[in-house]
Protein backbone atom coordinates (compact mmCIF):
# COMPACT_ATOMS: atom_id res chain seq x y z
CA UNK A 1 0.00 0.00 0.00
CA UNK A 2 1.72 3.25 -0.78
CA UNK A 3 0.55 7.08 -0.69
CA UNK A 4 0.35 9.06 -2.88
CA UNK A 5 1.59 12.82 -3.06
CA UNK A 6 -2.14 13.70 -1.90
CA UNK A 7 -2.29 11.80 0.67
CA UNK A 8 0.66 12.99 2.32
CA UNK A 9 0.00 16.60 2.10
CA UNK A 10 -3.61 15.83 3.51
CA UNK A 11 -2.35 13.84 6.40
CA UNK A 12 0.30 17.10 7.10
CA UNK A 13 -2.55 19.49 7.26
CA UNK A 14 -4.68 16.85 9.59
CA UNK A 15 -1.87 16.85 11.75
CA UNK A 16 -0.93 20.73 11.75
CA UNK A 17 -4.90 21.55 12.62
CA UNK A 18 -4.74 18.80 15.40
CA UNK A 19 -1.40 20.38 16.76
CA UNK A 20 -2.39 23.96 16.27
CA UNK A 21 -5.88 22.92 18.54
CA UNK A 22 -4.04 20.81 20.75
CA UNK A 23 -2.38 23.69 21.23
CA UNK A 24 -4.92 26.14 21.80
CA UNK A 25 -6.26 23.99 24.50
CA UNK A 26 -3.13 23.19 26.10
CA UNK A 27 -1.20 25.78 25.39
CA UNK A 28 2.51 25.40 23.52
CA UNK A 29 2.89 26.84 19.91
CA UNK A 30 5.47 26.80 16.90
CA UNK A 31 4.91 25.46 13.18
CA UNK A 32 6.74 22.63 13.77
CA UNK A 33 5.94 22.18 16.98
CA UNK A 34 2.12 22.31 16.23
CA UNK A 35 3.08 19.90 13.32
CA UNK A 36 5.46 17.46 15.09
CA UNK A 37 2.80 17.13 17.77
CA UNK A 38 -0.15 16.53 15.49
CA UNK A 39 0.93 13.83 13.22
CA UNK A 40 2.64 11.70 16.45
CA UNK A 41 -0.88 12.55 17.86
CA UNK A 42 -2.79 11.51 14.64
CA UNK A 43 -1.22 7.99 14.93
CA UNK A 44 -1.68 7.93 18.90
CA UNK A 45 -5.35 9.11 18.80
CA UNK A 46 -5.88 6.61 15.61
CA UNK A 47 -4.64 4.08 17.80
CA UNK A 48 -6.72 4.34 21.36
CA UNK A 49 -9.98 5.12 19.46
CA UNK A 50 -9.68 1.83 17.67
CA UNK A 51 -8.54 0.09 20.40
CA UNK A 52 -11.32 1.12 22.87
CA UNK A 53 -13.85 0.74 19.94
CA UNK A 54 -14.69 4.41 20.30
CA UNK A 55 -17.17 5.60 17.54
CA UNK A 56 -17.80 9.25 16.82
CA UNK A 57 -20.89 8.99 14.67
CA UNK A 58 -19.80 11.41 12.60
CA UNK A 59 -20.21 11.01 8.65
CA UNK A 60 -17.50 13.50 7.45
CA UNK A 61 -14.21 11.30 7.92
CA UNK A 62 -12.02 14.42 7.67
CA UNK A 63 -13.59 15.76 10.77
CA UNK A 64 -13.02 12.15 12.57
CA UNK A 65 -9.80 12.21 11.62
CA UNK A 66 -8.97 15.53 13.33
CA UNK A 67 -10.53 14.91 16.12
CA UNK A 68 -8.78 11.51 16.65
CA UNK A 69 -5.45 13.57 15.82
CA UNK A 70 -6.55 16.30 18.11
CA UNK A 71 -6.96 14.40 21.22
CA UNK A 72 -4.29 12.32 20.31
CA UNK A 73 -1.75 15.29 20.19
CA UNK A 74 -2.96 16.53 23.34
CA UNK A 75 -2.08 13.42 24.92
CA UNK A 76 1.37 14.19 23.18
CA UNK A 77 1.43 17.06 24.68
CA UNK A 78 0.47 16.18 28.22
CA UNK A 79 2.82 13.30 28.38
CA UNK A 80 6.12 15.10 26.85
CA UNK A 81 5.68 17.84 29.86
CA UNK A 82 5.63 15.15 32.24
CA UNK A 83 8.62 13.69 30.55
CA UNK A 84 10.77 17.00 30.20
């Protein structure tokens, strides 16, 4: 399975609207920052809503997505300021 051009610059801006709200609610900021923390959260928040068989009921899969990457980064978040 391999992605295309697309889908890489799609799953970028998933993860640099999850960071930049992660960030809004948490506090922190930067592009990269924002960005770094978003696409680590995208595959954290991917993974604990599948694994707790957490349904959104939400039609728009965009919107799922960035929520799942959302809460995901914030858990980033959250856990590297314990860490550092």
């Amino acid at each position: 399975m391999s992605i295309t051009a697309e889908g890489w610059i799609v799953f970028l801006l998933i993860g640099l609207v999850a960071g930049f709200l992660a960030s809004l609610i948490v506090g922190g900021g930067g592009l990269i920052g924002c960005l770094v923390s978003g696409v680590i959260g995208a595959f954290v928040g991917g993974f604990l809503f599948r694994y707790f068989g957490i349904s959104l009921g939400i039609e728009n899969a965009l919107v799922v997505e960035i929520i799942h990457a959302t809460v995901g980064a914030i858990i980033v978040v959250l856990l590297a300021r314990l860490i550092v």
